[in-house]
Each structure stands twice: as C-alpha cells, then as structure tokens.
N, C-alpha and C. Protein backbone atom coordinates (compact mmCIF):
# COMPACT_ATOMS: atom_id res chain seq x y z
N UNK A 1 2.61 1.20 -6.36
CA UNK A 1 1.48 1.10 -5.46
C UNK A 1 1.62 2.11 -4.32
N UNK A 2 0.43 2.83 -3.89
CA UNK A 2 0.24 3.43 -2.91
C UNK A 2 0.59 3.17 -1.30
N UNK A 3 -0.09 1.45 -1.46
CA UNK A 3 -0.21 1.08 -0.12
C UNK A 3 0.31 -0.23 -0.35
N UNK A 4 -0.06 -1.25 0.50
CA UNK A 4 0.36 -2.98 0.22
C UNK A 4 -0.61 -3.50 -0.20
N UNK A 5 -0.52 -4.11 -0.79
CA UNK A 5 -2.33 -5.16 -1.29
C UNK A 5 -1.65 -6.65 -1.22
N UNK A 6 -2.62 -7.04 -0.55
CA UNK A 6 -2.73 -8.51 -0.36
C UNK A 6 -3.06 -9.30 -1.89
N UNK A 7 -1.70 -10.08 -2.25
CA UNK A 7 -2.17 -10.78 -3.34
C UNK A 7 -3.70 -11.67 -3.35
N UNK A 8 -3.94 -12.41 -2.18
CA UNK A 8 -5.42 -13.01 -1.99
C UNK A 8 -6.29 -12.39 -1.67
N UNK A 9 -5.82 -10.77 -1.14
CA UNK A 9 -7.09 -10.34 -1.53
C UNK A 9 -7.22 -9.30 -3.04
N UNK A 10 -6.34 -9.52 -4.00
CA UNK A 10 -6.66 -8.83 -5.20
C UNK A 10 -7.39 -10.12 -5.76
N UNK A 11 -6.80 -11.29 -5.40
CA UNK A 11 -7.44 -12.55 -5.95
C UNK A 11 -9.10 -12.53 -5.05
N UNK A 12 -9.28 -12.71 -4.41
CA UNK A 12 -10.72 -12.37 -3.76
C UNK A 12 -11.31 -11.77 -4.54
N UNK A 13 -10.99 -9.99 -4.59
CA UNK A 13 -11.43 -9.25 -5.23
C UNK A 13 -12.31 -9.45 -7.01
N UNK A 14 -11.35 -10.29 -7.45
CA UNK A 14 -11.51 -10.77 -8.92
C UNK A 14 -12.20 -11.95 -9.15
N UNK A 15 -12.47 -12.91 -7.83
CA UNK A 15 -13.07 -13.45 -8.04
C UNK A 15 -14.87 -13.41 -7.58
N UNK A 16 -15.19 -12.65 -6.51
CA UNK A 16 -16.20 -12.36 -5.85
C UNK A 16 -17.09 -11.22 -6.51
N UNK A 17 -15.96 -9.87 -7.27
CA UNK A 17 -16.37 -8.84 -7.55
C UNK A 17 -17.43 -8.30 -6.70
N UNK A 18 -17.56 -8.31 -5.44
CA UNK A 18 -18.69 -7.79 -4.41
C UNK A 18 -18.09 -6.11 -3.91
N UNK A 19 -19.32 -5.81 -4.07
CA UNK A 19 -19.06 -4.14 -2.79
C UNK A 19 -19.14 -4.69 -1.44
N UNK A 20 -18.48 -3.64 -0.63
CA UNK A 20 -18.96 -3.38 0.48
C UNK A 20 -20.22 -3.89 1.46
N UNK A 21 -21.20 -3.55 0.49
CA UNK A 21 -22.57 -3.57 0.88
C UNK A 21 -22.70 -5.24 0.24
N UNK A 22 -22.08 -5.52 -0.64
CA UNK A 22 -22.61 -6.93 -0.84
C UNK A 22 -23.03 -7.37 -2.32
N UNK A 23 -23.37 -6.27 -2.97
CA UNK A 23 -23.45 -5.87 -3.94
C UNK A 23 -22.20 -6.69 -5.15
N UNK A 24 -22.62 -7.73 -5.85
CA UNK A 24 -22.45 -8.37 -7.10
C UNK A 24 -22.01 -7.26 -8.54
N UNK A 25 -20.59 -7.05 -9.08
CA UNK A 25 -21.12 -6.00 -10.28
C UNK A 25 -20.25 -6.97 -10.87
N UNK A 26 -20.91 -7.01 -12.24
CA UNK A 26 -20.37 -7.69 -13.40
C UNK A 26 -20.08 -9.26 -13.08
N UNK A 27 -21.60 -10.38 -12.45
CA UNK A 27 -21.05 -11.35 -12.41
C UNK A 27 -20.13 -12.27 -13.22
N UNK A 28 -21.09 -11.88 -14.81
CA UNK A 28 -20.36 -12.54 -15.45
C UNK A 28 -18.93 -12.57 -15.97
N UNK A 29 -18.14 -11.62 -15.16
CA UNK A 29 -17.09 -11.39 -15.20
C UNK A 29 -15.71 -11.66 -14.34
N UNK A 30 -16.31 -12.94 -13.59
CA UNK A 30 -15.62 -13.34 -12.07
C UNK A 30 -14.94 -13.73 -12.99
N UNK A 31 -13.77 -14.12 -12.15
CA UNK A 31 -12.65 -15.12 -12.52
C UNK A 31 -12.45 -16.18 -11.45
N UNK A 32 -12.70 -17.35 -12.01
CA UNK A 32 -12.61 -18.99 -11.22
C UNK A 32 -11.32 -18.45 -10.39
N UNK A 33 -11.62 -19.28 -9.48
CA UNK A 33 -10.25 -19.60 -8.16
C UNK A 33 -9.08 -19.82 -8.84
N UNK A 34 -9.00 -20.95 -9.61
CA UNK A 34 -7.69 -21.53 -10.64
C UNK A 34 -7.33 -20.29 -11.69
N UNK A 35 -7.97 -19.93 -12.19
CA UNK A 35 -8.10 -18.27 -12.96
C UNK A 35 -7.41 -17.11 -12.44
N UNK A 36 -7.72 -16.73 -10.67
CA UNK A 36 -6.72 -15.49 -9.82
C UNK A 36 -5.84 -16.27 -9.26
N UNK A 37 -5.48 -17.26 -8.92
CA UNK A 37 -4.05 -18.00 -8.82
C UNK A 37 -3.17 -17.63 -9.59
N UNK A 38 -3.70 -17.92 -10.93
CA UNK A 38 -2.66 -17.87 -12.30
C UNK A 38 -2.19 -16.39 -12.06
N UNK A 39 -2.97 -15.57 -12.28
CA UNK A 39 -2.83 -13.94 -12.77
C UNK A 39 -2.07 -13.70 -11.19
N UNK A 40 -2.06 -14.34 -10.05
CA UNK A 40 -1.26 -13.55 -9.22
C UNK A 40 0.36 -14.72 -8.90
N UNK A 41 0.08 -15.22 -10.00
CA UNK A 41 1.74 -16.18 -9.56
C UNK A 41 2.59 -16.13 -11.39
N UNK A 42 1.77 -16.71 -12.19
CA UNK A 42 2.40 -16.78 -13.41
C UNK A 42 1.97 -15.46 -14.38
N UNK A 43 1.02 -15.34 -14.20
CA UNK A 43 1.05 -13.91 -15.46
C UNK A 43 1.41 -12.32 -14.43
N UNK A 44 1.92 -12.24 -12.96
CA UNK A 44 2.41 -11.22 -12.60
C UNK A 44 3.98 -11.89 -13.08
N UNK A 45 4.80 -12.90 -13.08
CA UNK A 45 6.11 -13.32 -13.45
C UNK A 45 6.38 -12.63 -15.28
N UNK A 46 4.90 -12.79 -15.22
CA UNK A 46 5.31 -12.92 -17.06
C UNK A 46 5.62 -11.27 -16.88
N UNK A 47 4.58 -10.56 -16.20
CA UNK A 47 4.53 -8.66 -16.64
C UNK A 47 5.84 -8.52 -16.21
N UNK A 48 6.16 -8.91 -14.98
CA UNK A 48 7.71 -8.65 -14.48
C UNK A 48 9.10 -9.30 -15.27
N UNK A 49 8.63 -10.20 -16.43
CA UNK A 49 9.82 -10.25 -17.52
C UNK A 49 10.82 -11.20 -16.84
N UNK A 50 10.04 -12.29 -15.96
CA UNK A 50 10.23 -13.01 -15.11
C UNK A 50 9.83 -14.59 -15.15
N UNK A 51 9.22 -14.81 -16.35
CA UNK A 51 8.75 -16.08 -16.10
C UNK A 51 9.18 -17.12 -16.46
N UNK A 52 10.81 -16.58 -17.21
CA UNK A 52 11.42 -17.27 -17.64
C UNK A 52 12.44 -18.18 -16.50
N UNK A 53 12.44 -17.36 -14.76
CA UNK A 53 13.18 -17.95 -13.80
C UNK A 53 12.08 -18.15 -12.72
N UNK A 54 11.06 -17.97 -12.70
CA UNK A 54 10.00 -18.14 -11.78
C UNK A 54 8.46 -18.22 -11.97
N UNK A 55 7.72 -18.68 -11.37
CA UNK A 55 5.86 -18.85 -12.02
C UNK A 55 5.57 -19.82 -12.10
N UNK A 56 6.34 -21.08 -12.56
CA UNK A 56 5.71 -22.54 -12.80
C UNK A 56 6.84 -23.47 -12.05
N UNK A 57 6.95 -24.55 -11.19
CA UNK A 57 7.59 -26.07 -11.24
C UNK A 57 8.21 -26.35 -12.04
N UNK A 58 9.59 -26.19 -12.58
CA UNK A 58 10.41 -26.61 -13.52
C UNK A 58 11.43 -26.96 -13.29
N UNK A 59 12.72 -27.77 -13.37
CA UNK A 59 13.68 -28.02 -13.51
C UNK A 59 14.16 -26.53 -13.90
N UNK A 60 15.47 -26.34 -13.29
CA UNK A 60 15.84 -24.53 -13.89
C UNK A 60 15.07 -23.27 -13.18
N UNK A 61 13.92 -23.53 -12.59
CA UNK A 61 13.28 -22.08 -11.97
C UNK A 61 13.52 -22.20 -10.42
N UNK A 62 13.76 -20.82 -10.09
CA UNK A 62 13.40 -20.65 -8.58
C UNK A 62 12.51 -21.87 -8.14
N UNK A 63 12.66 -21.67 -6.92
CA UNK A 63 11.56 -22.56 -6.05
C UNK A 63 11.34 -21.46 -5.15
N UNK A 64 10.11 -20.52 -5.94
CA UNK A 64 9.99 -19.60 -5.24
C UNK A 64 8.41 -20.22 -5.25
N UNK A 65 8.14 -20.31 -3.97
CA UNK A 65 6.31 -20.75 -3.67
C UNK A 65 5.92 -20.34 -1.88
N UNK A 66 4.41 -20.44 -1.80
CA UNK A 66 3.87 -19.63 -1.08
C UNK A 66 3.27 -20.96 -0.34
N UNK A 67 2.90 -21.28 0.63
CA UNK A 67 2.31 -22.35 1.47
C UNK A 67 1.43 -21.87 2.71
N UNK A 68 -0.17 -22.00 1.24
CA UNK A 68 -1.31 -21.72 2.22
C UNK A 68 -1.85 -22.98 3.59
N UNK A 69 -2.65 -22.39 4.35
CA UNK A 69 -3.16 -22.84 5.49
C UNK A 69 -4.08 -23.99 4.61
N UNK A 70 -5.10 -23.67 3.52
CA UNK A 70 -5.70 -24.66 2.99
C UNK A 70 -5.53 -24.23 1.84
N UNK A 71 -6.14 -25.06 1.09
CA UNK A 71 -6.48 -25.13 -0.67
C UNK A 71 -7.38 -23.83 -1.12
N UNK A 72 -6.66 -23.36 -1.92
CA UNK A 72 -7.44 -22.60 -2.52
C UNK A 72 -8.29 -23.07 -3.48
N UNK A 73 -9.82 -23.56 -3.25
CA UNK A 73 -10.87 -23.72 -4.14
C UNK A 73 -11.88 -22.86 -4.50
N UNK A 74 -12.51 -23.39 -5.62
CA UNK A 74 -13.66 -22.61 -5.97
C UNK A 74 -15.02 -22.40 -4.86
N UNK A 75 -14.76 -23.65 -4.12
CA UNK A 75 -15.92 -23.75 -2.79
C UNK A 75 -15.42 -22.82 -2.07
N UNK A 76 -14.63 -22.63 -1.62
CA UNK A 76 -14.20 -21.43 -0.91
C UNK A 76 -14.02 -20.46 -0.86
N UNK A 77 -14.25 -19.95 -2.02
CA UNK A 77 -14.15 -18.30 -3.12
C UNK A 77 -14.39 -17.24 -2.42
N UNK A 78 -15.78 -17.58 -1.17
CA UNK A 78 -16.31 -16.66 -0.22
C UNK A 78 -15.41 -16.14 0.53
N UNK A 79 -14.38 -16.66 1.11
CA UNK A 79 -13.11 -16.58 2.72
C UNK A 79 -12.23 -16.73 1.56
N UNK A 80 -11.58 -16.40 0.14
CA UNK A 80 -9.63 -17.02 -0.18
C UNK A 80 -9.23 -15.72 0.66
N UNK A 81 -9.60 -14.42 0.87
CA UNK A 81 -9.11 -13.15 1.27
C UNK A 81 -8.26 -13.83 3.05
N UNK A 82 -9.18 -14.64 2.92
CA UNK A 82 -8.83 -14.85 4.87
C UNK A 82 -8.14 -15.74 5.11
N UNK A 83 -7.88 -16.51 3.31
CA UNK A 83 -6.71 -17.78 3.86
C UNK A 83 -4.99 -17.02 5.02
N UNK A 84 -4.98 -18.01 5.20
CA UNK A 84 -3.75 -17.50 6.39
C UNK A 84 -2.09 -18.03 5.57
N UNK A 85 -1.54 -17.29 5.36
CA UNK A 85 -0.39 -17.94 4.61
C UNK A 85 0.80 -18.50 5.91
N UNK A 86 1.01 -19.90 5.49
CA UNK A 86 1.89 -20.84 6.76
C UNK A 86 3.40 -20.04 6.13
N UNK A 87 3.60 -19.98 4.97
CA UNK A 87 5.33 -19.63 4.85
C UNK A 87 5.59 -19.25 3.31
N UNK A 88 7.15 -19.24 3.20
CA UNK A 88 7.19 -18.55 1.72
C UNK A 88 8.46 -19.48 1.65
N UNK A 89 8.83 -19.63 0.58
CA UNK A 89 10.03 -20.09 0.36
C UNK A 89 10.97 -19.49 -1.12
N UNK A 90 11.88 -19.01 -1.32
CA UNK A 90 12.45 -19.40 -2.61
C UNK A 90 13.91 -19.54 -2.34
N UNK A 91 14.21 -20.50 -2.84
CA UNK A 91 15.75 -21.24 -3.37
C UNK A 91 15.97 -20.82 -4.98
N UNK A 92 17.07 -20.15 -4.95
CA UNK A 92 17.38 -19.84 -6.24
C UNK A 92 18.61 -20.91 -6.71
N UNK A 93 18.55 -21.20 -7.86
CA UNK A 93 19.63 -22.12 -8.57
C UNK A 93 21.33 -21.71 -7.92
C-alpha cells in the first residue's frame, strides 16, 4: 500500500459504493455490513495464510479483536467509516 487505509473505511467503501458527489455505482453490488466485516477480519486472515491462528473465536487462536464504539449494523451502513475504534487487543497462546 501506498498510504494507510482505514479498514472501516474500505468496509464503508464496499458497502455504500458512493462517489464523492453522492453518486451510487453498481448498487447491486454492495456488500451487507456482516459481508465487509468478514472480508476485513476473516478472509484478509485467510489471504495472509493466517486463519489458521487468527479470524474467528476459537479455542487455539489469537485473541486478536478490535472493540468498536458501537455495533456495526446494516442501519448504520451510512456513518461505519466514522465508527470510533475504543481498543485493540491480541493475546497470543
């Protein structure tokens, strides 16, 4: 990567698909709230050859997790870019 990108806002991004201007392209191509969660916690673990120690709640994995200000829902799809992240944690075995 060039620069830093905000995981919630690549998740925003994928789910809103809006320009600038406001502009909608390819609605039918959003991805649900529960949908850019996944792709930015368990299927970036999987590309990184990783998901075998981190990505899901398991007995055996990191307790590597992220602790938003609120819930990330589908009602909220408009603002996830602006959720505020409270902390991070991971404990490794």
């Amino acid at each position: 990567m060039v620069t830093g990108v905000s995981p919630l806002f690549s998740a925003w991004c994928a789910v809103n698909r809006q320009s600038l201007t406001g502009i909608v392209y390819g609605e039918d191509q959003c991805l649900t709230v529960d949908e850019a969660m996944r792709v930015i916690t368990y299927n970036h673990a999987w590309l990184e050859h990783q998901d075998d120690v981190r990505s899901t709640i398991e007995i055996g994995k990191w307790a590597d997790f992220t602790v938003l200000e609120e819930e990330a829902t589908q009602e909220i799809r408009e603002h996830l870019k602006d959720i505020r992240i409270e902390g991070t944690d991971i404990m490794i075995n």
